[in-house]
Protein backbone atom coordinates (compact mmCIF):
# COMPACT_ATOMS: atom_id res chain seq x y z
CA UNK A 1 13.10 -44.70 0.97
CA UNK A 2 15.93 -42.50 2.27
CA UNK A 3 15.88 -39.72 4.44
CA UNK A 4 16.32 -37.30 2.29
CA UNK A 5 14.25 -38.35 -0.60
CA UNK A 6 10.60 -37.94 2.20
CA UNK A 7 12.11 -34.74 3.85
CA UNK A 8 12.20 -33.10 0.12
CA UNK A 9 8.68 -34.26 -0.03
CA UNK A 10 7.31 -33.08 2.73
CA UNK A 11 8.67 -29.96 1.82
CA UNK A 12 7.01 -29.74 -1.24
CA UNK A 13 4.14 -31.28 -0.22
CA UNK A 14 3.50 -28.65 2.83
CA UNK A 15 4.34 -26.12 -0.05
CA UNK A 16 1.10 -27.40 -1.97
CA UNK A 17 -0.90 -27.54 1.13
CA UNK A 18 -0.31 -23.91 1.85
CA UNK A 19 -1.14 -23.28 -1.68
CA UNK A 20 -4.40 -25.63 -1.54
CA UNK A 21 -5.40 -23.74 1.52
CA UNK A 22 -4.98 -20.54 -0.17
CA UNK A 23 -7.16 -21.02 -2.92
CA UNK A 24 -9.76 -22.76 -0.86
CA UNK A 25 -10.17 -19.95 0.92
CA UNK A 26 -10.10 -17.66 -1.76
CA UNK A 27 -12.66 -19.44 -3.97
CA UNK A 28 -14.73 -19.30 -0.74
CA UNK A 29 -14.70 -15.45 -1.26
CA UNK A 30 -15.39 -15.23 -5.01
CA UNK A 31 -18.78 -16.87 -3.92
CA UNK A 32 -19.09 -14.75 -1.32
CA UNK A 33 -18.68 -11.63 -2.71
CA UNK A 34 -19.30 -12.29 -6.35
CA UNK A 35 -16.71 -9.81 -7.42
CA UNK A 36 -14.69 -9.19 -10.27
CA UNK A 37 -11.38 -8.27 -8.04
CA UNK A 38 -12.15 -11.88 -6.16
CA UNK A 39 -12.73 -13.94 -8.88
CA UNK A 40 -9.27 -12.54 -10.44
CA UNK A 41 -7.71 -13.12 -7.03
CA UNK A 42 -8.79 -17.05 -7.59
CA UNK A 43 -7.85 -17.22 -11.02
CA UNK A 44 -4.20 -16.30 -9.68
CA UNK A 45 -3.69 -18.60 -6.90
CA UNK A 46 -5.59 -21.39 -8.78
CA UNK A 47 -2.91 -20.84 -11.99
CA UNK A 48 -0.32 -19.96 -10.80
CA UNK A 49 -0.62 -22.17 -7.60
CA UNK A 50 -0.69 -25.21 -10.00
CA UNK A 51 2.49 -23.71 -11.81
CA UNK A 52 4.36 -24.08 -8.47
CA UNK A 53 3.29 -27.08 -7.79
CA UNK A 54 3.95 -29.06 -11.54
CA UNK A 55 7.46 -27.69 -10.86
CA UNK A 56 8.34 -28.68 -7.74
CA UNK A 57 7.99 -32.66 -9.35
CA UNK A 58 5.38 -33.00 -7.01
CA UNK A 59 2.54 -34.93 -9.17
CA UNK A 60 5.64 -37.26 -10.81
CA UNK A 61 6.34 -38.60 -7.61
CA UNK A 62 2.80 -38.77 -6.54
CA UNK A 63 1.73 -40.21 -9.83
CA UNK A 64 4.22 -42.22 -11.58
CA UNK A 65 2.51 -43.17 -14.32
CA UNK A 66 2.48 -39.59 -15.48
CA UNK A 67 4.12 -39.78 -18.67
CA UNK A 68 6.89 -37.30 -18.97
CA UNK A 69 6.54 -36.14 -22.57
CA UNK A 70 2.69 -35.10 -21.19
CA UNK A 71 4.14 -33.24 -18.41
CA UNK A 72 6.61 -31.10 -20.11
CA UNK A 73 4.37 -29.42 -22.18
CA UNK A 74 2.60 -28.18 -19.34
CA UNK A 75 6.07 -27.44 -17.58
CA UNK A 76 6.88 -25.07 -20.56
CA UNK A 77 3.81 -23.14 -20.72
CA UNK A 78 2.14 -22.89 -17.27
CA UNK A 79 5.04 -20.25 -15.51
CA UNK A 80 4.83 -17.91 -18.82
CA UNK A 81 1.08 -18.10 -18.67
CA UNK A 82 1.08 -17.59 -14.88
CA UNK A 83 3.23 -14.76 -15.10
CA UNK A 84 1.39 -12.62 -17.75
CA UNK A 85 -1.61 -13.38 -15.75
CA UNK A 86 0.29 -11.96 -12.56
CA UNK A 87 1.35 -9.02 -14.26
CA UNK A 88 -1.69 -8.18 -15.99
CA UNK A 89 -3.06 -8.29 -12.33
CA UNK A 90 -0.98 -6.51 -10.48
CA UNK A 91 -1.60 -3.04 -13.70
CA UNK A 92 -5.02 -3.83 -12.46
CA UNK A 93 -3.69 -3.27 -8.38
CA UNK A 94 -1.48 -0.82 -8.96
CA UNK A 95 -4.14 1.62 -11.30
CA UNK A 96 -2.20 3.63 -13.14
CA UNK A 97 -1.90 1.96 -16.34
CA UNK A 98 -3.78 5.11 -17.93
CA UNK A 99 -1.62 7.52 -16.37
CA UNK A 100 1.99 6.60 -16.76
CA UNK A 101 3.55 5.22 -20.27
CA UNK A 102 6.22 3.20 -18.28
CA UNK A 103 3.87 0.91 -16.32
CA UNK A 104 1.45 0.34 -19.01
CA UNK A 105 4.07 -0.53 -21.97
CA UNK A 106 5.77 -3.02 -19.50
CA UNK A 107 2.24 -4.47 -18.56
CA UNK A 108 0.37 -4.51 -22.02
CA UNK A 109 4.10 -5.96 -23.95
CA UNK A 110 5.34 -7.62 -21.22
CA UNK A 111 2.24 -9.67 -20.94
CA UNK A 112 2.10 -10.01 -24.98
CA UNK A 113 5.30 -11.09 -25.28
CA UNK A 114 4.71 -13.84 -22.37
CA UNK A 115 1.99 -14.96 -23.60
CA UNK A 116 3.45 -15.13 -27.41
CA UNK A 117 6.76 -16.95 -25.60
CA UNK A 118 4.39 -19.98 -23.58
CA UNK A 119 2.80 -20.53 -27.11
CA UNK A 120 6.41 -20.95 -28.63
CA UNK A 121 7.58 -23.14 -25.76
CA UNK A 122 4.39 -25.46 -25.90
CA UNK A 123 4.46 -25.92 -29.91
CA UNK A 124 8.70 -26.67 -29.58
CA UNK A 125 7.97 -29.04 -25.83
CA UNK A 126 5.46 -31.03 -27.93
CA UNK A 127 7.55 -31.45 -30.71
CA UNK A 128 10.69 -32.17 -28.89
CA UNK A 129 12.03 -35.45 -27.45
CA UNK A 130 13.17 -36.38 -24.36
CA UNK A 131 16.87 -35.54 -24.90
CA UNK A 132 15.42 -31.55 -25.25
CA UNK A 133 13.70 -31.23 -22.19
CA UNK A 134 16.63 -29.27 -20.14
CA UNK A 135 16.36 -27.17 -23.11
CA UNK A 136 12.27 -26.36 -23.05
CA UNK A 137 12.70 -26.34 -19.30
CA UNK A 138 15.90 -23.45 -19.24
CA UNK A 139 13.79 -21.38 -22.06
CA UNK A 140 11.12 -21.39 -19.73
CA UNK A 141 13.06 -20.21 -16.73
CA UNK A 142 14.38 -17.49 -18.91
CA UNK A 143 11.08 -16.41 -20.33
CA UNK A 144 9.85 -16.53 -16.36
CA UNK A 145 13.08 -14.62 -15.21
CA UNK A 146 11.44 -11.74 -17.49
CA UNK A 147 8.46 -11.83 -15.84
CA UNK A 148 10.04 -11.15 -12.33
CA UNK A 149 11.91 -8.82 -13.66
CA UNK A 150 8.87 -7.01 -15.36
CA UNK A 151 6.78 -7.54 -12.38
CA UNK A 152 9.66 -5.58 -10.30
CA UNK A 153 10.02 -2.71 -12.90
CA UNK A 154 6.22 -1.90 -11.93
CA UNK A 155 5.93 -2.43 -8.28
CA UNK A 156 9.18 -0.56 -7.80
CA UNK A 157 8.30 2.07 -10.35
CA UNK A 158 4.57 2.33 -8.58
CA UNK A 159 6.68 2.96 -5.15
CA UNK A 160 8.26 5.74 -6.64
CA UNK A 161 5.48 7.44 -7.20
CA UNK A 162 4.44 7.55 -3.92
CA UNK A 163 1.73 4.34 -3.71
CA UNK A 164 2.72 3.31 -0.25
CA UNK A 165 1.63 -0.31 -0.61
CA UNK A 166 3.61 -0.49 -3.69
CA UNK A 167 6.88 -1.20 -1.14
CA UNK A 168 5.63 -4.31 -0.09
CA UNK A 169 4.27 -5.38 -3.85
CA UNK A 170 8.33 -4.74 -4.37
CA UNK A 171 9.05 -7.13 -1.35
CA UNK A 172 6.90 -9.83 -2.41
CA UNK A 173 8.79 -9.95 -5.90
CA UNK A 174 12.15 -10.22 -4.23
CA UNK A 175 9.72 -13.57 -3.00
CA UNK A 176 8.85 -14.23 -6.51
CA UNK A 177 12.74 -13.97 -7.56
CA UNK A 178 13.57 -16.63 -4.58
CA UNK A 179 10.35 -18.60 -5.79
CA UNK A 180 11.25 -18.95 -9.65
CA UNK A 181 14.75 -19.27 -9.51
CA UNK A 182 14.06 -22.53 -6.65
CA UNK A 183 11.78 -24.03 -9.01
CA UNK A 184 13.30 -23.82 -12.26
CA UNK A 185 16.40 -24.83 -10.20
CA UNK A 186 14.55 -28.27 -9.30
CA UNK A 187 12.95 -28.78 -12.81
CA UNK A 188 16.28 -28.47 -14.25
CA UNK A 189 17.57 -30.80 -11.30
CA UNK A 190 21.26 -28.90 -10.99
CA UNK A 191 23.99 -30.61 -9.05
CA UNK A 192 24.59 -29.62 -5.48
CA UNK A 193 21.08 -28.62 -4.25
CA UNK A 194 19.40 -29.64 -1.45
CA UNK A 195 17.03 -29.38 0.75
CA UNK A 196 18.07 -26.23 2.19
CA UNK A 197 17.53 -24.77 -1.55
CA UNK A 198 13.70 -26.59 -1.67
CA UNK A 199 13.15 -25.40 1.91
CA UNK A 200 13.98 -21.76 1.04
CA UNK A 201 11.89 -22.13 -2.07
CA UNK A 202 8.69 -23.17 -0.11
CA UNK A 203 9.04 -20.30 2.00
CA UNK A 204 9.32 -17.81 -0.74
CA UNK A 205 6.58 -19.35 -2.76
CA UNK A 206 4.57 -19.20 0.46
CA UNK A 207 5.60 -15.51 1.25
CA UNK A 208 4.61 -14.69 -2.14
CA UNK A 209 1.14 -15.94 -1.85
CA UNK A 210 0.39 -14.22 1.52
CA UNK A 211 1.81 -10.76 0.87
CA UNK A 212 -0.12 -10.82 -2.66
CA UNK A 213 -3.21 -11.72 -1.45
CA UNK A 214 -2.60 -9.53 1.80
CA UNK A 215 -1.91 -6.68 -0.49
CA UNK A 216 -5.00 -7.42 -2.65
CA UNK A 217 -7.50 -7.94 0.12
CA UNK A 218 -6.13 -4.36 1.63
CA UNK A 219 -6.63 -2.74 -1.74
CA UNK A 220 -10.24 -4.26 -2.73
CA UNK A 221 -11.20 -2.93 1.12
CA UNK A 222 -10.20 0.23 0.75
CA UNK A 223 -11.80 0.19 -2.79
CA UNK A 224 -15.32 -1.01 -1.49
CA UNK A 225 -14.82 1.73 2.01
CA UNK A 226 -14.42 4.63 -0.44
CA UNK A 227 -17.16 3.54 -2.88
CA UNK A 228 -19.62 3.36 -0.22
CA UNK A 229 -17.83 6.41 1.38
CA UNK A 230 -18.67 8.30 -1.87
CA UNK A 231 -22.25 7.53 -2.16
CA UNK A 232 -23.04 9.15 1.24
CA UNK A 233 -23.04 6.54 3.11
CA UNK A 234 -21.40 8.08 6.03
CA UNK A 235 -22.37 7.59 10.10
CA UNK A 236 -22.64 10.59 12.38
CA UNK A 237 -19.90 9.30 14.41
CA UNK A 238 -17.34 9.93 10.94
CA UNK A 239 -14.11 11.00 10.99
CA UNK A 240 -11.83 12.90 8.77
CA UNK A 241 -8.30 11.08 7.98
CA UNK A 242 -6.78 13.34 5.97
CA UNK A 243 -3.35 15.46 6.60
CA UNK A 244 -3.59 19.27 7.56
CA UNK A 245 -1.32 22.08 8.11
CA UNK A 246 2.63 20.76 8.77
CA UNK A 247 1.39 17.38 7.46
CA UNK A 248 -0.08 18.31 4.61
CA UNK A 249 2.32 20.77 3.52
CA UNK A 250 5.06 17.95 3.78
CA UNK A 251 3.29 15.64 1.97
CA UNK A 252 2.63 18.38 -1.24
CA UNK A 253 6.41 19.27 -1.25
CA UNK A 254 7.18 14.90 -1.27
CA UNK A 255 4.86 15.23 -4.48
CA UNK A 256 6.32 17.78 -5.54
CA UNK A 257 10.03 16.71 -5.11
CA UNK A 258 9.27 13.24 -6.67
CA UNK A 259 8.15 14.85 -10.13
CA UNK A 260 10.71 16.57 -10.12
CA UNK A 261 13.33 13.79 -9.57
CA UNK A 262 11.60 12.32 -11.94
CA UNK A 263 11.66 15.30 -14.43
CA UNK A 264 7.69 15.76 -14.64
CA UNK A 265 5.08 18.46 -13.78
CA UNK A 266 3.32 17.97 -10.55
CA UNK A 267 -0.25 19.01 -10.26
CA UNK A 268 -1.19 21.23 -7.29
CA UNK A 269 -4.65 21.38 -7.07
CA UNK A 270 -7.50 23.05 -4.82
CA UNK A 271 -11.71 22.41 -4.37
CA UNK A 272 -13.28 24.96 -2.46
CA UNK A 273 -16.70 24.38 -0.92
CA UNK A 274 -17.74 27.73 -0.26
CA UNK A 275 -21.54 26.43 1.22
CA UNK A 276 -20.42 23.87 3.10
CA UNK A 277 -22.45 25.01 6.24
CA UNK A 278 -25.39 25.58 4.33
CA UNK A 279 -27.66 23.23 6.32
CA UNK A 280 -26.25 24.45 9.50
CA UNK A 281 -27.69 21.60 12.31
CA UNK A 282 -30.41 20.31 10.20
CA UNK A 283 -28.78 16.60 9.00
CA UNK A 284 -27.53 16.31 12.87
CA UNK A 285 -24.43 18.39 15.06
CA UNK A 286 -21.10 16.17 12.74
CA UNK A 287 -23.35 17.10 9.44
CA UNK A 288 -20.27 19.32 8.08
CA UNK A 289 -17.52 16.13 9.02
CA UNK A 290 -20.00 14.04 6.99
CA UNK A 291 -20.44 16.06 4.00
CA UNK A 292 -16.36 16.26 4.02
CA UNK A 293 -16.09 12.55 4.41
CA UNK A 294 -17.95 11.80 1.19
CA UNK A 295 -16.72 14.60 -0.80
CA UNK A 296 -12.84 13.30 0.33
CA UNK A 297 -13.66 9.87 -0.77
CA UNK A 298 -14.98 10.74 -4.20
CA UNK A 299 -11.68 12.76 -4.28
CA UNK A 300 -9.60 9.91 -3.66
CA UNK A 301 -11.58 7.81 -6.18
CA UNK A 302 -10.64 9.85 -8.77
CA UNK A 303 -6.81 10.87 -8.34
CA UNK A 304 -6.24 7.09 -6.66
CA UNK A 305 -4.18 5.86 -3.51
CA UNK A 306 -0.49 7.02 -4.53
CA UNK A 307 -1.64 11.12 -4.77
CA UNK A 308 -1.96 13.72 -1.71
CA UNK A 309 -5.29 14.52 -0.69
CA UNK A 310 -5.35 16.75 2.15
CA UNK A 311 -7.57 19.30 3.85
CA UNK A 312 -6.24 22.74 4.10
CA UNK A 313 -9.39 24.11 6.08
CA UNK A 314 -12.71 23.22 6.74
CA UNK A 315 -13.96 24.68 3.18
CA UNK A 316 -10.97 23.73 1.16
CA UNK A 317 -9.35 20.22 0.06
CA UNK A 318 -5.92 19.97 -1.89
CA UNK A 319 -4.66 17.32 -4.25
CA UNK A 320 -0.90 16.94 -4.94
CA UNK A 321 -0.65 14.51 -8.14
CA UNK A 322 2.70 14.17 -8.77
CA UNK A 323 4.78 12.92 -11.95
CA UNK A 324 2.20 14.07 -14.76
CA UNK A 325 3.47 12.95 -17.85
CA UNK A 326 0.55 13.47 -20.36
CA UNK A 327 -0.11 17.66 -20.48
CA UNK A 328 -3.58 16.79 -21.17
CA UNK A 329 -3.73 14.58 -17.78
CA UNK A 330 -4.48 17.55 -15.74
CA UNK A 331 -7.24 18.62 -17.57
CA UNK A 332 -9.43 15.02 -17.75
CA UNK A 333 -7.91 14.88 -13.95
CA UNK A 334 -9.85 18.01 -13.02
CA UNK A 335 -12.82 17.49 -15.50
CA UNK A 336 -13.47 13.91 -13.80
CA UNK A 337 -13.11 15.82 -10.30
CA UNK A 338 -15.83 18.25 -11.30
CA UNK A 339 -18.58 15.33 -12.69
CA UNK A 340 -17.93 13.15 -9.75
CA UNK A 341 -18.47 16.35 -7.22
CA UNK A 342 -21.28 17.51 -9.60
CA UNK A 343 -23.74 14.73 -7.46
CA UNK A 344 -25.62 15.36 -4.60
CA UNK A 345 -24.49 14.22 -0.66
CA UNK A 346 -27.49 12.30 0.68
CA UNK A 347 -26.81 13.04 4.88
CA UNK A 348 -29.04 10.75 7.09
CA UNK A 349 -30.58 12.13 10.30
CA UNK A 350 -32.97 9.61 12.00
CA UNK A 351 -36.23 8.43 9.77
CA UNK A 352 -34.79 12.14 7.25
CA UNK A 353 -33.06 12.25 4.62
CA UNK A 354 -31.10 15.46 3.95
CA UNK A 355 -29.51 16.26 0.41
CA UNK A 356 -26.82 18.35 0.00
CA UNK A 357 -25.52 20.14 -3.13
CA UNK A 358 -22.00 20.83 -3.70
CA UNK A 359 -21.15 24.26 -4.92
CA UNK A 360 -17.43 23.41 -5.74
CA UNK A 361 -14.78 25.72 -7.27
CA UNK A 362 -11.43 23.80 -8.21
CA UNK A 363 -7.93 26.04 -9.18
CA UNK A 364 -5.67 24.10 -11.03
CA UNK A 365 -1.91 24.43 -10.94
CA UNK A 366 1.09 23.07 -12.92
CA UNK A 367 4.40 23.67 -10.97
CA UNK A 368 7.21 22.30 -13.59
CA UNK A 369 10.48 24.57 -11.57
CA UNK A 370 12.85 22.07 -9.63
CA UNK A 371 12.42 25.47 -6.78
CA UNK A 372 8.95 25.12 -5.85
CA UNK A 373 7.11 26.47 -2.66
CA UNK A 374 4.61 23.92 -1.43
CA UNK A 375 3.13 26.60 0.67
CA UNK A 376 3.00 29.25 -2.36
CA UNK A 377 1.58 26.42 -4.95
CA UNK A 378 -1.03 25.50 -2.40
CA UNK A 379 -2.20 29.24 -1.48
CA UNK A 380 -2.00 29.64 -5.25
CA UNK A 381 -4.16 26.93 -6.23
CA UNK A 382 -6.92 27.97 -3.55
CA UNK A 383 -7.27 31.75 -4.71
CA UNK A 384 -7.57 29.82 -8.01
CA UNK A 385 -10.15 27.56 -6.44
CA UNK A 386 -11.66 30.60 -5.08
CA UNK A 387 -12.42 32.65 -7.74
CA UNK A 388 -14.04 29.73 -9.45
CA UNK A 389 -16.23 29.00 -7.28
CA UNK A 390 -17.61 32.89 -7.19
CA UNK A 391 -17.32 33.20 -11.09
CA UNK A 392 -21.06 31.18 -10.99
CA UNK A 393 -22.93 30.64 -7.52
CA UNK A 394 -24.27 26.98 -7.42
CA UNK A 395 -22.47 25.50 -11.00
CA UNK A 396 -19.17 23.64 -11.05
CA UNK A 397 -16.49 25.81 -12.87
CA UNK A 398 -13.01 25.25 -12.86
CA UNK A 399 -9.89 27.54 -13.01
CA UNK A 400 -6.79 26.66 -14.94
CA UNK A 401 -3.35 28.44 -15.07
CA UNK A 402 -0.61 27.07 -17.08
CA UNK A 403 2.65 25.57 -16.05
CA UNK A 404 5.01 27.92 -14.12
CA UNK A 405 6.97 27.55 -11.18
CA UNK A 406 5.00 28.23 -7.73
């Protein structure tokens, strides 16, 4: 055998290694943790792993007596499949499905219409004879093309709104670009490739992997931190990360400039916590830093990873969502805020067990002018916050002014 002829094999070959790898390691998790988020991550890599590898021509030349009219059907339908699983993922990792119509008509559709275009392209591979399979095979790179592009439209669209990870999801389907063009290039065996093409196509498939599963493992952790975070769960030695003063007033006029680039309200809102020294030195001397540590995760819970939560002082928090599109968003946003503030802050001190109760006021405020004062909305929104919380000592109330410029 020539030169050239092992060197592309070895390339694909260490492609489906890295792959193998990969999903050994993530199946390894999935038993580990017994999650929902890791047994998705292993449905990914093990599908769309396997649409890599069919391909790159790999099994052909491993198994020759692979018949071809077998193969192609599987050619046609495993990258459509693949990608509406991907995409249907990544709604799922970005989390905002609910909240913005762009992201969830390209994810619910985009998927539909994938998985609607893999059954066409099976039923017309089977059919077909060997003198069509360029044909299935370009149909399929098409109906794939879509699904990078579709996967782009949300991960850039995500980083828009402010969900830092988000860049890197973007990154990672400039991979996927590199990654489906190589390997619809090879199925389609054009003229003039070689093995610098297949090389760069390993690599992107490869980058693709890691950054996803990077990306996903970063998420899920954060995920798990803030759900045990929220149920009290919280060690004496706990520390606040979340912007104040300069900071935080930077970050609430980003929010508030990307609605309004975007031509949407932005949501300044403010939780008071009027007793939060109410057990003084009882649950230990950090007892106040605890109590703000759980509250701040059950915050962040609720108004997700691509919002401002900040901490203006000790006995006030304040959220920046930015881009509302739904009027009624604010409303469940703030509703949701109050039931998951509503439960108690179990504080541990030694063999004790403290419980603390929340008396929470929250001011809502919807700042629509392309002039807005992040300083004003915020000050604003906590004399909103304020008189809630005073309106009834020890219940949950919530104060709500409609939209007007800060």
């Amino acid at each position: 055998m020539r030169a050239e002829p092992l060197l592309e094999l070895a390339i694909w070959s260490g492609m489906a290694g890295a792959i193998g790898l990969l999903l050994v390691v993530a199946l390894a998790d999935a038993v580990r943790l017994r999650s929902l988020p890791a047994g998705r991550g292993a449905a990914f890599i093990l599908l769309t792993g396997a649409s890599c590898v069919l391909m790159s021509g790999l099994p052909e030349v491993l198994f020759p007596v692979l018949d071809a009219q077998f193969v192609l059907p599987l050619k046609a339908v495993a990258g459509p499949l693949s990608g509406a699983l991907a995409l249907t993922y990544l709604g799922v990792w970005v989390g905002i499905t609910n909240e913005d119509s762009l992201i969830r008509g390209v994810v619910a559709y985009g998927s539909l219409l994938l998985v609607l275009a893999a059954a066409a392209l099976g039923v017309w591979a089977i059919g077909s004879g060997p003198a069509s399979a360029g044909q299935v095979i370009l149909a399929a790179a098409v109906v794939n093309g879509l699904s990078v592009v579709f996967a782009g439209v949300v991960a850039a669209h995500a980083a828009t709104l402010g969900d830092p990870l988000a860049r890197w999801m973007t990154l990672a389907c400039v991979c996927l670009a590199g990654m489906v063009g190589g390997l619809y290039a090879k199925g389609l065996q054009l003229p003039s490739l070689g093995l610098g093409t297949w090389l760069l196509t390993a690599l992107a498939t490869v980058a693709y992997f890691l950054i996803v599963i990077a990306l996903t493992i970063m998420r899920n952790q954060a995920q798990r931190r803030l759900r045990r975070l929220a149920r009290g769960a919280v060690g004496e030695a706990a520390a606040l990360e979340l912007p104040r003063g300069a900071p935080l007033v930077a970050s609430v006029d980003d929010a508030l400039w990307r609605s309004i680039r975007l031509r949407r309200e932005c949501m300044v809102a403010a939780v008071s916590l009027p007793n939060l020294y109410e057990l003084g030195t009882a649950a230990g001397p950090d007892v106040e830093i605890r109590i703000l540590v759980a509250l701040a995760a059950r915050i962040r819970r609720v108004v997700g990873f691509r919002n401002v939560v900040g901490l203006y002082h000790p006995r006030c928090f304040i959220l920046a969502v930015s881009a509302v599109q739904d009027p009624r968003r604010s409303a469940l946003l703030s509703d949701k805020l109050l039931r998951s503030l509503r439960d108690t802050v179990p504080l541990y001190h030694g063999t004790q067990v403290h419980l603390f109760q929340p008396v929470v006021g929250i001011g809502v405020l919807r700042v629509s002018q392309a002039c807005a004062d992040p300083l004003a909305a915020m000050n604003k929104a906590e004399q909103l916050a304020l008189d809630a919380s005073h309106l009834l000592e020890g219940v949950l109330v919530q104060a709500w002014l409609p939209a007007e410029g800060a």
